[in-house]
Protein backbone atom coordinates (compact mmCIF):
# COMPACT_ATOMS: atom_id res chain seq x y z
CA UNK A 1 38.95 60.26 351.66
CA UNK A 2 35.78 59.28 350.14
CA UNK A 3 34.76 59.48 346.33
CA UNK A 4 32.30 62.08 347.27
CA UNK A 5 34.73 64.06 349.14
CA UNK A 6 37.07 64.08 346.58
CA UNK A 7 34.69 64.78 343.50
CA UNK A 8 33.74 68.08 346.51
CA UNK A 9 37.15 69.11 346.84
CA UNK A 10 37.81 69.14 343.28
CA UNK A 11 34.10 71.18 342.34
CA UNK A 12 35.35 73.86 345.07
CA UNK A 13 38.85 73.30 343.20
CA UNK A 14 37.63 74.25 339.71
CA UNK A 15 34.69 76.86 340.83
CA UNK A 16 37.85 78.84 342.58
CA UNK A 17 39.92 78.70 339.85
CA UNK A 18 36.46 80.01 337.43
CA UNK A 19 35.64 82.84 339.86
CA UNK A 20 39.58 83.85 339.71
CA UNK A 21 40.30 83.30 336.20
CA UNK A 22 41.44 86.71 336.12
CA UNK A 23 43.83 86.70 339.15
CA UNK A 24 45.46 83.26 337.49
CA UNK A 25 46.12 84.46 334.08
CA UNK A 26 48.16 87.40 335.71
CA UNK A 27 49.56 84.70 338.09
CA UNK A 28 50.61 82.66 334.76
CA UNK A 29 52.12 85.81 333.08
CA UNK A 30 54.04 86.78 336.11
CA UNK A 31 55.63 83.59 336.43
CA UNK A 32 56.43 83.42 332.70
CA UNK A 33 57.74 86.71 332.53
CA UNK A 34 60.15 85.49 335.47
CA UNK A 35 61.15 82.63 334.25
CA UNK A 36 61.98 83.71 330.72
CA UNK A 37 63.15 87.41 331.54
CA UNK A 38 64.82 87.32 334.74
CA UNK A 39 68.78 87.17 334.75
CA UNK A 40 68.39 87.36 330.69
CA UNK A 41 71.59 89.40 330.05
CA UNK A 42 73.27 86.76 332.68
CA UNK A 43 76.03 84.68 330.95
CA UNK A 44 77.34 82.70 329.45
CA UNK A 45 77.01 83.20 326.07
CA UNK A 46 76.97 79.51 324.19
CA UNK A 47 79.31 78.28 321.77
CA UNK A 48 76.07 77.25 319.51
CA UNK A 49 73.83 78.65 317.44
CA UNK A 50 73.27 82.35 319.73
CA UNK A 51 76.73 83.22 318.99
CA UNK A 52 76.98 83.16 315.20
CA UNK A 53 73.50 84.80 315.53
CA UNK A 54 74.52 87.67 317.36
CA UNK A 55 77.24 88.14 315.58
CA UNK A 56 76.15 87.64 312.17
CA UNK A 57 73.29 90.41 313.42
CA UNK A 58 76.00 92.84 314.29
CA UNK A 59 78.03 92.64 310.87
CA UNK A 60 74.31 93.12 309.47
CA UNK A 61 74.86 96.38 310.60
CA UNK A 62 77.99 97.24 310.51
CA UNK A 63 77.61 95.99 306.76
CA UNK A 64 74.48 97.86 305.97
CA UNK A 65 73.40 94.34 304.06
CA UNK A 66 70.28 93.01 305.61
CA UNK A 67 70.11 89.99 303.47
CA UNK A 68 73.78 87.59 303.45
CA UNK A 69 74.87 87.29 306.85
CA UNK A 70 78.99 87.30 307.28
CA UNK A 71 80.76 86.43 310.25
CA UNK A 72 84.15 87.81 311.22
CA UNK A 73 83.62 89.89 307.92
CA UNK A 74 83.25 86.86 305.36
CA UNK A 75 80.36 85.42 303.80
CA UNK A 76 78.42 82.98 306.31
CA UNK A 77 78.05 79.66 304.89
CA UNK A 78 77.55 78.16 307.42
CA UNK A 79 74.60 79.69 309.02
CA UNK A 80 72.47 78.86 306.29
CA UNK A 81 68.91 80.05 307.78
CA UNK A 82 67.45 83.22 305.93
CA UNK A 83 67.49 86.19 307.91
CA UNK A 84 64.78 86.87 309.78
CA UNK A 85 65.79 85.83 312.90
CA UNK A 86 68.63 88.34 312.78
CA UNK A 87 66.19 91.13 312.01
CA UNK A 88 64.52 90.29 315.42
CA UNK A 89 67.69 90.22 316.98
CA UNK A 90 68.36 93.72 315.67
CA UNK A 91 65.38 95.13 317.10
CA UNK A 92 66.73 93.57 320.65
CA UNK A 93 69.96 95.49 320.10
CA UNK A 94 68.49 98.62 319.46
CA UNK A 95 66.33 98.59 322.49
CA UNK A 96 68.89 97.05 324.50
CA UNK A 97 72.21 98.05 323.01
CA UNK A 98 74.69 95.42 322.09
CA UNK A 99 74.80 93.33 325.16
CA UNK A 100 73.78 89.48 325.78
CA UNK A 101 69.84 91.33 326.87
CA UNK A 102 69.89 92.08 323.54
CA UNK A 103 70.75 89.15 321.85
CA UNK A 104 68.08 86.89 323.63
CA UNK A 105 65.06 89.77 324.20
CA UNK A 106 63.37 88.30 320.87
CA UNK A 107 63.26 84.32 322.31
CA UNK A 108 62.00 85.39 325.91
CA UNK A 109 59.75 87.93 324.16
CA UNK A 110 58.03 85.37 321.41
CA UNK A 111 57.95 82.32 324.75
CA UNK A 112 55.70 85.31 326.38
CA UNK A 113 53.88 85.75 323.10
CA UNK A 114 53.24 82.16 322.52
CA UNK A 115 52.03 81.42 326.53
CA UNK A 116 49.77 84.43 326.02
CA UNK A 117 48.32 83.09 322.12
CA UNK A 118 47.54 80.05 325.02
CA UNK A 119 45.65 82.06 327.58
CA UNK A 120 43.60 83.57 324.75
CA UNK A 121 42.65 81.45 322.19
CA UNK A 122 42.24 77.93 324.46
CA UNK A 123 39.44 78.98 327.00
CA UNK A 124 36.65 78.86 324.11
CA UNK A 125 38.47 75.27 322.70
CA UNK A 126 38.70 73.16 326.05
CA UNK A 127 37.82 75.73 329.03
CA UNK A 128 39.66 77.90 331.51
CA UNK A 129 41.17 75.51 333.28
CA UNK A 130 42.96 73.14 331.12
CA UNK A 131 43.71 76.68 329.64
CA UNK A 132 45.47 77.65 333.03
CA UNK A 133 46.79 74.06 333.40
CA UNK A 134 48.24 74.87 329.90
CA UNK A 135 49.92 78.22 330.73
CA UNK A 136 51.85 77.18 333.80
CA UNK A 137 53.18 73.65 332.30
CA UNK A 138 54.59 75.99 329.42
CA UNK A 139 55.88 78.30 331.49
CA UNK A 140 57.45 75.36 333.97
CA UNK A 141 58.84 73.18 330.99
CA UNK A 142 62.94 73.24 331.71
CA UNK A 143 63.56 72.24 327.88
CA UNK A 144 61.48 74.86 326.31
CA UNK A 145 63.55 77.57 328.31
CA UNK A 146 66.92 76.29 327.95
CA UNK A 147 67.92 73.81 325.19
CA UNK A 148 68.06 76.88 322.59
CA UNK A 149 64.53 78.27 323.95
CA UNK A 150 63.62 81.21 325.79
CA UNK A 151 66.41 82.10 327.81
CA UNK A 152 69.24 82.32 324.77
CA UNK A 153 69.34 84.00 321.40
CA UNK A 154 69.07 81.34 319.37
CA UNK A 155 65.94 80.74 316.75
CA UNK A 156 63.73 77.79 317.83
CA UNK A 157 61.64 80.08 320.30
CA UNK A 158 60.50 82.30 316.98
CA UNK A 159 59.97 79.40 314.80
CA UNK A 160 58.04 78.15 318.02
CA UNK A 161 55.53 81.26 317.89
CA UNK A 162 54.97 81.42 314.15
CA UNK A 163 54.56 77.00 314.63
CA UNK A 164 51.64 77.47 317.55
CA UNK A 165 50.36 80.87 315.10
CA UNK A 166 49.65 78.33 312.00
CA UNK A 167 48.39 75.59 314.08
CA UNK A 168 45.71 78.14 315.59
CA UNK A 169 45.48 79.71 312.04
CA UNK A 170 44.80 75.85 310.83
CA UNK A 171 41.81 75.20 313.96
CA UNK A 172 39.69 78.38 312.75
CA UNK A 173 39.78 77.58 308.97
CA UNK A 174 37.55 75.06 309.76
CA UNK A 175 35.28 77.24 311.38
CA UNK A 176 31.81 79.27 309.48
CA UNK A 177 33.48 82.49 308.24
CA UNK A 178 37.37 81.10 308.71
CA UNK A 179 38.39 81.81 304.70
CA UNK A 180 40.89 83.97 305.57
CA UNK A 181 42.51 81.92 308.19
CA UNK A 182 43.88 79.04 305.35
CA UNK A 183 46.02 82.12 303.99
CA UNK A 184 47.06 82.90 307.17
CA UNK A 185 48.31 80.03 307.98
CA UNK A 186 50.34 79.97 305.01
CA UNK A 187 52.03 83.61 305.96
CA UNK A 188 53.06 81.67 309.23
CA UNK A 189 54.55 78.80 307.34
CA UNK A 190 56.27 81.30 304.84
CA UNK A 191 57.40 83.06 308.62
CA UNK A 192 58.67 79.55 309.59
CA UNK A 193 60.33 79.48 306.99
CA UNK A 194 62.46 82.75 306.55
CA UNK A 195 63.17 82.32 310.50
CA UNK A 196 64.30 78.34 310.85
CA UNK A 197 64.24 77.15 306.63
CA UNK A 198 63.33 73.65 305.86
CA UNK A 199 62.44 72.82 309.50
CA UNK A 200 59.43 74.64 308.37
CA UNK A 201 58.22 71.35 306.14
CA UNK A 202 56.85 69.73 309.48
CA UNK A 203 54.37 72.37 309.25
CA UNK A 204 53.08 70.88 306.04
CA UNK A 205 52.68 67.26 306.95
CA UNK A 206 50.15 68.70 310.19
CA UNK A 207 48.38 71.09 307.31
CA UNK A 208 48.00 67.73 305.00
CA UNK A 209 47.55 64.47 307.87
CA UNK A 210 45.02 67.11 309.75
CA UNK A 211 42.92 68.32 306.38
CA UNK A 212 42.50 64.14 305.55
CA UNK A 213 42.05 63.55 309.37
CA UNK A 214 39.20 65.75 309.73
CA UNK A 215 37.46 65.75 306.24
CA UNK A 216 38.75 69.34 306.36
CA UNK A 217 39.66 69.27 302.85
CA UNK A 218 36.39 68.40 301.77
CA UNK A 219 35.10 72.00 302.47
CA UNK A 220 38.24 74.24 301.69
CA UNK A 221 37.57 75.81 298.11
CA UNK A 222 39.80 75.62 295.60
CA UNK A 223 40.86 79.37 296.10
CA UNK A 224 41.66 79.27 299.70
CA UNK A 225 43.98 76.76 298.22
CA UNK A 226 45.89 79.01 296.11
CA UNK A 227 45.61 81.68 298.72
CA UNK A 228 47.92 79.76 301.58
CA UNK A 229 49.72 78.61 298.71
CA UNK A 230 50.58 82.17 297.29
CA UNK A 231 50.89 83.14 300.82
CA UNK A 232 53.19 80.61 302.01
CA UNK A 233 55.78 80.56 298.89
CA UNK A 234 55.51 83.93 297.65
CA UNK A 235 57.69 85.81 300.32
CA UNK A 236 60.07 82.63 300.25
CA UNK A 237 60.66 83.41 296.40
CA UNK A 238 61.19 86.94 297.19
CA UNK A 239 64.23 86.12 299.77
CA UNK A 240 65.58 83.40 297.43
CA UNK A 241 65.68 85.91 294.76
CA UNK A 242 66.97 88.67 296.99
CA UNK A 243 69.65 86.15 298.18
CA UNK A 244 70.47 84.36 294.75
CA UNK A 245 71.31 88.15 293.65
CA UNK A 246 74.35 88.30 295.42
CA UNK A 247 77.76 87.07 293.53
CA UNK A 248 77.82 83.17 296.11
CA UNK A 249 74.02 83.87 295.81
CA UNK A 250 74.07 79.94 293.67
CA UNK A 251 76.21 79.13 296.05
CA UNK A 252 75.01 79.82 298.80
CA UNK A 253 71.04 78.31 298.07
CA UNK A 254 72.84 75.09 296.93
CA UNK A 255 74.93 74.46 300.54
CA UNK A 256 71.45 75.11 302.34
CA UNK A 257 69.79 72.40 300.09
CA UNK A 258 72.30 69.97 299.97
CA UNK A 259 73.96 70.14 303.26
CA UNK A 260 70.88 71.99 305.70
CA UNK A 261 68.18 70.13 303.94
CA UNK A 262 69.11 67.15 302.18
CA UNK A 263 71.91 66.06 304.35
CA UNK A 264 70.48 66.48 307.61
CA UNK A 265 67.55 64.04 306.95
CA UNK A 266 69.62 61.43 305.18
CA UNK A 267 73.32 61.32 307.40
CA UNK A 268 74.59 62.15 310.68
CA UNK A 269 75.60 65.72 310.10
CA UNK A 270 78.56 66.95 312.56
CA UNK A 271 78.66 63.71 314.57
CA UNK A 272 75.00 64.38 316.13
CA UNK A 273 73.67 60.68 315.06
CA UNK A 274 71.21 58.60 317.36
CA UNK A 275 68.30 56.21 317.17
CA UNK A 276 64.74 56.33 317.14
CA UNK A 277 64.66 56.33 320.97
CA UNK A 278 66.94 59.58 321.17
CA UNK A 279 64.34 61.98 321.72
CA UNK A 280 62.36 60.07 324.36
CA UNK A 281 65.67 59.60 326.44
CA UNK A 282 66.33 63.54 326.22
CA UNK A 283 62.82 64.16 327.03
CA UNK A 284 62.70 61.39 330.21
CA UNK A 285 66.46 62.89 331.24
CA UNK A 286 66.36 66.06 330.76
CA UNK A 287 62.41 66.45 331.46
CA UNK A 288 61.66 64.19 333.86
CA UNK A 289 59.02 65.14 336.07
CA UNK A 290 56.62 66.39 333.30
CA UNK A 291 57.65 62.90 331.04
CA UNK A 292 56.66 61.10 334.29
CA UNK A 293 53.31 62.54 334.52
CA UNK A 294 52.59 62.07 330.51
CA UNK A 295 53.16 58.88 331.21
CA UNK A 296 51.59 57.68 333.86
CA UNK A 297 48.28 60.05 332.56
CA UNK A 298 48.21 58.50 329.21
CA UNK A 299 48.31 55.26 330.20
CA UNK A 300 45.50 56.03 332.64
CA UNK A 301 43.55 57.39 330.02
CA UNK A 302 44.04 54.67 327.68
CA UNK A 303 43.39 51.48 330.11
CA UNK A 304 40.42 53.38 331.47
CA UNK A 305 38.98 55.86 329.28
CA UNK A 306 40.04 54.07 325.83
CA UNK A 307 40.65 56.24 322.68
CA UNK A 308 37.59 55.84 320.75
CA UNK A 309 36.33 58.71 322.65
CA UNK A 310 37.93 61.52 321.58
CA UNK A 311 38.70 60.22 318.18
CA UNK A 312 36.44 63.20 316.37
CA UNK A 313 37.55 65.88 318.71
CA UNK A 314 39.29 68.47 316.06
CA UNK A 315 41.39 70.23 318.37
CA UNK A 316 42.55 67.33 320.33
CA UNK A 317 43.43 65.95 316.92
CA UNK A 318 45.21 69.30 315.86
CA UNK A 319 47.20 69.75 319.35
CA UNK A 320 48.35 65.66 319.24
CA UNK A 321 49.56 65.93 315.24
CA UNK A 322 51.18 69.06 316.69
CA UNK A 323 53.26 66.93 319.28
CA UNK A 324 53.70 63.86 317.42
CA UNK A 325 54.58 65.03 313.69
CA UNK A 326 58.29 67.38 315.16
CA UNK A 327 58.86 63.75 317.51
CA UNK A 328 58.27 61.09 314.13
CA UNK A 329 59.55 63.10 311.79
CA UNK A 330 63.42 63.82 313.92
CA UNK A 331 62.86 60.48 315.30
CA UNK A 332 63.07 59.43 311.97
CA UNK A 333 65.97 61.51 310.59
CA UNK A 334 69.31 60.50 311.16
CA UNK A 335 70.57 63.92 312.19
CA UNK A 336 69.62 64.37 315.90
CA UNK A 337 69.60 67.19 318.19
CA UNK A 338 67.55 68.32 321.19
CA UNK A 339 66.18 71.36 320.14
CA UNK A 340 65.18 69.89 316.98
CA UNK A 341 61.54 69.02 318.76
CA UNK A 342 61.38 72.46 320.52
CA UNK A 343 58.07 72.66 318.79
CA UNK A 344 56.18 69.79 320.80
CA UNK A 345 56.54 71.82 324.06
CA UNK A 346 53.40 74.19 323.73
CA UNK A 347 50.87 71.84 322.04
CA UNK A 348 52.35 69.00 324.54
CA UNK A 349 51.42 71.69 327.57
CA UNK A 350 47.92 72.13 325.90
CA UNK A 351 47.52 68.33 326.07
CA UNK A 352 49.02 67.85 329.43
CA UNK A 353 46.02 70.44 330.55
CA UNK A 354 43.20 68.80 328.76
CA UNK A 355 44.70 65.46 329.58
CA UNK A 356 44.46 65.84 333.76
CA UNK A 357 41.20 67.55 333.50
CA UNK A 358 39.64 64.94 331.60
CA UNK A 359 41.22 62.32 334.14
CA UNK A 360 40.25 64.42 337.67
CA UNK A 361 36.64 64.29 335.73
CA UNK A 362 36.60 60.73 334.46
CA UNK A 363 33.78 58.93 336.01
CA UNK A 364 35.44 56.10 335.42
CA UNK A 365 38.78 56.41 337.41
CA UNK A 366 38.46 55.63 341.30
CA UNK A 367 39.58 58.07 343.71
CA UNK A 368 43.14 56.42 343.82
CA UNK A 369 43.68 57.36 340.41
CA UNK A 370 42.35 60.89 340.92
CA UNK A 371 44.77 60.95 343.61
CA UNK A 372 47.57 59.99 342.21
CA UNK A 373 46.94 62.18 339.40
CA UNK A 374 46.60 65.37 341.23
CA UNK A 375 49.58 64.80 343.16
CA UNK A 376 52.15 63.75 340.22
CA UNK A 377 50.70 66.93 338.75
CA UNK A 378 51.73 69.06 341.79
CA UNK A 379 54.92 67.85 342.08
CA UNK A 380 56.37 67.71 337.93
CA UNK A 381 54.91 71.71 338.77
CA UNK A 382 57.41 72.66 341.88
CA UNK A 383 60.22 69.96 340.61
CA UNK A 384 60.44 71.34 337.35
CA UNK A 385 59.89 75.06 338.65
CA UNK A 386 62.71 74.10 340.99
CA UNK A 387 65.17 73.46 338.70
CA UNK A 388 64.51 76.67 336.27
CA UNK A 389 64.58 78.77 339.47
CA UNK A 390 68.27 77.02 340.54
CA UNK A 391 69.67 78.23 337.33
CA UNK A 392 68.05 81.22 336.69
CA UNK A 393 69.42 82.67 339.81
CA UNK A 394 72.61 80.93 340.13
CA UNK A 395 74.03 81.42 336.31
CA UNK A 396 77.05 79.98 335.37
CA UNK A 397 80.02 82.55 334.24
CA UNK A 398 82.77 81.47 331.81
CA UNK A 399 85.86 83.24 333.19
CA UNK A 400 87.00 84.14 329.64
CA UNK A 401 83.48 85.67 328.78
CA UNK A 402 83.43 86.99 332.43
CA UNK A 403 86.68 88.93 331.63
CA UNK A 404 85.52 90.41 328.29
CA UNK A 405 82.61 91.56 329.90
CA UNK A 406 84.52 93.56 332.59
CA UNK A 407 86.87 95.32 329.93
CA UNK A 408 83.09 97.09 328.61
CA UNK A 409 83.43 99.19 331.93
CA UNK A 410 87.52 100.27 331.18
CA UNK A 411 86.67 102.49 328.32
CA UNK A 412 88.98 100.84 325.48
CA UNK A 413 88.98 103.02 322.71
CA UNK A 414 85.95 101.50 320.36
CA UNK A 415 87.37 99.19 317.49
CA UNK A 416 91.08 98.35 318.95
CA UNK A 417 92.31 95.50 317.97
CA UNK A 418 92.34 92.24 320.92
CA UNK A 419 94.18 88.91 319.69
CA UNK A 420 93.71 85.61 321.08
CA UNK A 421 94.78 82.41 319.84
CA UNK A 422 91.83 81.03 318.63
CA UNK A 423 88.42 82.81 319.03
CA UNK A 424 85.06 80.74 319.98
CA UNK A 425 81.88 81.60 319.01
CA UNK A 426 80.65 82.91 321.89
CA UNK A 427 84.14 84.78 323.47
CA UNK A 428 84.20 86.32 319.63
CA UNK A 429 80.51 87.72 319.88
CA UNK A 430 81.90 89.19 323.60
CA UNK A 431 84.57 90.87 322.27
CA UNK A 432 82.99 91.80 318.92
CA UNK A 433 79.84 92.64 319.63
CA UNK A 434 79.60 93.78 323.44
CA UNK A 435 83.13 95.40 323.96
CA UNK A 436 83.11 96.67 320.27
CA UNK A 437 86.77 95.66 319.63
CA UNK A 438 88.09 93.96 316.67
CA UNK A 439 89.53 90.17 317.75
CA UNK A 440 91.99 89.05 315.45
CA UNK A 441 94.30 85.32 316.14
CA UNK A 442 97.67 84.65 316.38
CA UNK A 443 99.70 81.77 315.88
CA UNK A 444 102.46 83.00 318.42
CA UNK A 445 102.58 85.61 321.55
CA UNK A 446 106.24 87.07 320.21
CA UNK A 447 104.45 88.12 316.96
CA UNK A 448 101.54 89.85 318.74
CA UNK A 449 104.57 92.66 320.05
CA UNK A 450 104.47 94.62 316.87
CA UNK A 451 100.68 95.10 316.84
CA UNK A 452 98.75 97.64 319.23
CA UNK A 453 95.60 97.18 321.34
CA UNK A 454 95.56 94.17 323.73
CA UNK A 455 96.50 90.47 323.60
CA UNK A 456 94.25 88.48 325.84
CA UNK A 457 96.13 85.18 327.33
CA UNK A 458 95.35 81.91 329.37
CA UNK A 459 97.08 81.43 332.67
CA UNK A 460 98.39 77.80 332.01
CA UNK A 461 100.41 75.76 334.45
CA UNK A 462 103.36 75.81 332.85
CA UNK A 463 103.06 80.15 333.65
CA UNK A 464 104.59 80.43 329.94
CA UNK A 465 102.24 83.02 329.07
CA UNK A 466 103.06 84.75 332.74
CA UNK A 467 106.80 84.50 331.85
CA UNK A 468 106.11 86.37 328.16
CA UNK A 469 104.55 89.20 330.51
CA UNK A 470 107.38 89.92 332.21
CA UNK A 471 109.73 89.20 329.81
CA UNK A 472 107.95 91.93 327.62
CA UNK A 473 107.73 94.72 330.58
CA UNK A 474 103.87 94.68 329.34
CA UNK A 475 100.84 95.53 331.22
CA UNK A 476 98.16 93.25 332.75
CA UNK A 477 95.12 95.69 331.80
CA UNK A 478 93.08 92.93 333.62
CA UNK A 479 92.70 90.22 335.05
CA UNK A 480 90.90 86.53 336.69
CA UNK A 481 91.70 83.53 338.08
CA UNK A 482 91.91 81.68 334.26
CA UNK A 483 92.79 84.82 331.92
CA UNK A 484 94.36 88.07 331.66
CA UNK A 485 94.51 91.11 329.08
CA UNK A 486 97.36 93.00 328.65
CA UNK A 487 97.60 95.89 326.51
CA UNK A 488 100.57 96.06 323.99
């Protein structure tokens, strides 16, 4: 193929894509709505973060107390986020009823959100089709749909959507007639905030490096100043003051400062320690085919193009802080955990769309590299699709959560009691929230026989727990290959 060929095929390429700008955009939210919404009430429910959330939602209610979360009826401490997150999840359970659908509706719903915010606000920054290019690498990224994204109840998909908000919020304050949008950006940060607490700070480091970066700060007025500052620290004060009410209010705030904020960025909290390096290996393992491309494209772009370039370009400047502050900063800390850098995902799908445009277009590269571009492109798209499709539709059941679920379907009388040795997160929220029963633990099957309800047991291979069956004359209510409930 010829240069002149190619640079053809890719002018017919792009005028398509222009003249159906409209067809792709639906094509972009179709796929997103797929990926993030389809099989959503599909287990299993994690033992992580989801499960306390759901949970700690459903006491909200039960409670009537909409501010200090409890879990099996005590004081949380160890959820320590403000709340939120649980108010989102509350609006999931009322449309949805108390079922996993309504747990997670709020994640897949703020992952649509945020790929929309992208179809919308990018064409008039770097064109429709990095725009598009944007859209369905979002949409395809396996990481920003599973580790505690769009597909489970957790908060990092909310924090997400108010993170990409207050970077767009942060773009068109430096725009003629953008005084309100310095404000704005501070409601997002105070958002951040009362959804994911201190995680929020990274927001301030882009606000400040960008500002000096651009000679941004040079042309904010002193009063826009104090507006994103009243904005961003005003509603914070409110919650700490609604919180510090409460009699473990003092408490309470101190364990979130010391242990969520303090001790996270200077120890290994819970045994999640790493290097420096930790995020990149997640990224190439558990992201490969996009990680590939990045690679490959940047180093392209940098032997070729050089960076001198696209040094004054604002919102490339705004998109890469956006991608690199979340990776330095938890690179840095020695607390580390995957989902810590959900953030980079959407501004890292804004730059992987700007980045293969500007290479396709690059006078510079021969057709080889245009080539080879295109095609790594094509392929991180069906690989990674691939693998989101494999487990959307084939989701993996945990027998014990699988067996909760059923008894929703025997009509148990609302609020029995169910005892279990030892309740997990996630098998707790089942039984709790979903079945509506009240799980309470034993220490020993024989003193289970003078309470009422059901005692749900593990079929081990020593059949003990069989043997107490029978032994008992009780009932197996039901039943699978790993446990059974029998009513007492």
């Amino acid at each position: 193929m010829s240069e002149k060929i190619l640079r053809g095929t890719l002018k017919r390429f792009e005028s398509l894509m222009e003249t159906r700008y409209s067809f792709c955009v639906v094509l972009v939210f179709c796929l997103a709505a797929y990926n993030f919404f389809y099989h959503l009430g599909a287990g299993p429910v994690y033992d992580w973060d989801e499960a306390r959330n759901g949970v700690n939602t459903y006491e909200m209610l039960q409670n009537h107390d909409f501010c200090a979360g409890t879990f099996n009826h005590q004081l949380d401490h160890w959820n320590l986020k403000p709340p939120l997150g649980d108010w989102c999840i509350l609006l999931g359970y009322r449309l949805f009823g108390f079922s996993i659908m309504g747990l997670r509706f709020y994640s897949a719903f703020s992952c649509l959100l945020m790929v929309i915010i992208l179809l919308a606000v990018l064409p008039g920054i770097f064109g429709k089709i990095p725009t598009l290019l944007a859209g369905f690498v979002l949409t395809m990224t396996p990481l920003f749909i599973y580790a505690h994204g769009a597909r489970t109840g957790d908060f990092c998909s909310l924090f997400c959507l108010f993170y990409i908000l207050f970077l767009v919020c942060l773009y068109k304050a430096g725009d003629r007639g953008g005084g309100l949008f310095l404000p704005l950006a501070g409601i997002c940060f105070a958002l951040g905030f009362l959804v994911y607490s201190y995680h929020a700070v990274q927001l301030l480091v882009i606000l400040i490096a960008y500002l000096f970066l651009t000679g941004l700060y040079r042309e904010v007025s002193f009063g826009r100043y104090v507006g994103f500052f009243l904005c961003a620290f005003l509603p914070i004060a409110g919650w700490t003051i609604w919180r510090g009410s409460y009699p473990d209010g003092a408490e309470f705030l101190k364990t979130a400062l010391v242990y969520d904020a303090v001790g996270r960025t200077t120890q290994v909290i819970e045994g999640h320690g790493g290097d420096w390096r930790d995020y990149f290996r997640d990224l190439g393992r558990e992201n490969p085919y996009w990680s590939l491309y990045m690679a490959v494209g940047l180093l392209l772009y940098f032997a070729v193009v050089g960076f001198k370039a696209d040094i004054k370009n604002k919102p490339l400047i705004l998109v890469v802080l956006g991608t690199l502050v979340p990776l330095t900063l938890f690179s840095i800390v020695p607390t580390k955990l995957v989902w810590y850098i959900d953030p980079i995902y959407p501004p890292l799908a804004v730059l992987t769309g700007w980045l293969t445009i500007r290479l396709l277009k690059e006078p510079k590269i021969q057709k080889v590299g245009k080539v080879i571009v295109f095609l790594l492109v094509t392929v991180a798209m069906i690989r990674s699709e691939r693998e989101i499709w494999k487990i959307i539709n084939i989701p993996d059941s945990r027998p014990s959560q699988k067996l909760l679920s059923e008894l929703v379907a025997m009509n148990v009388p609302p609020r029995s009691e169910i005892l279990k040795a030892s309740w997990g997160q996630a098998d707790r929220f089942m039984a709790e929230v979903v079945c509506g029963l009240n799980p309470v633990s034993f220490k020993n099957p024989e003193d289970a026989l003078s309470e009422s309800g059901f005692i749900m047991l593990e079929k081990d291979t020593t059949k003990a727990n069989e043997s107490f069956v029978r032994k008992n004359h009780l009932e197996v209510y039901l039943q699978n290959e790993e446990w059974m409930v029998v009513k007492l």
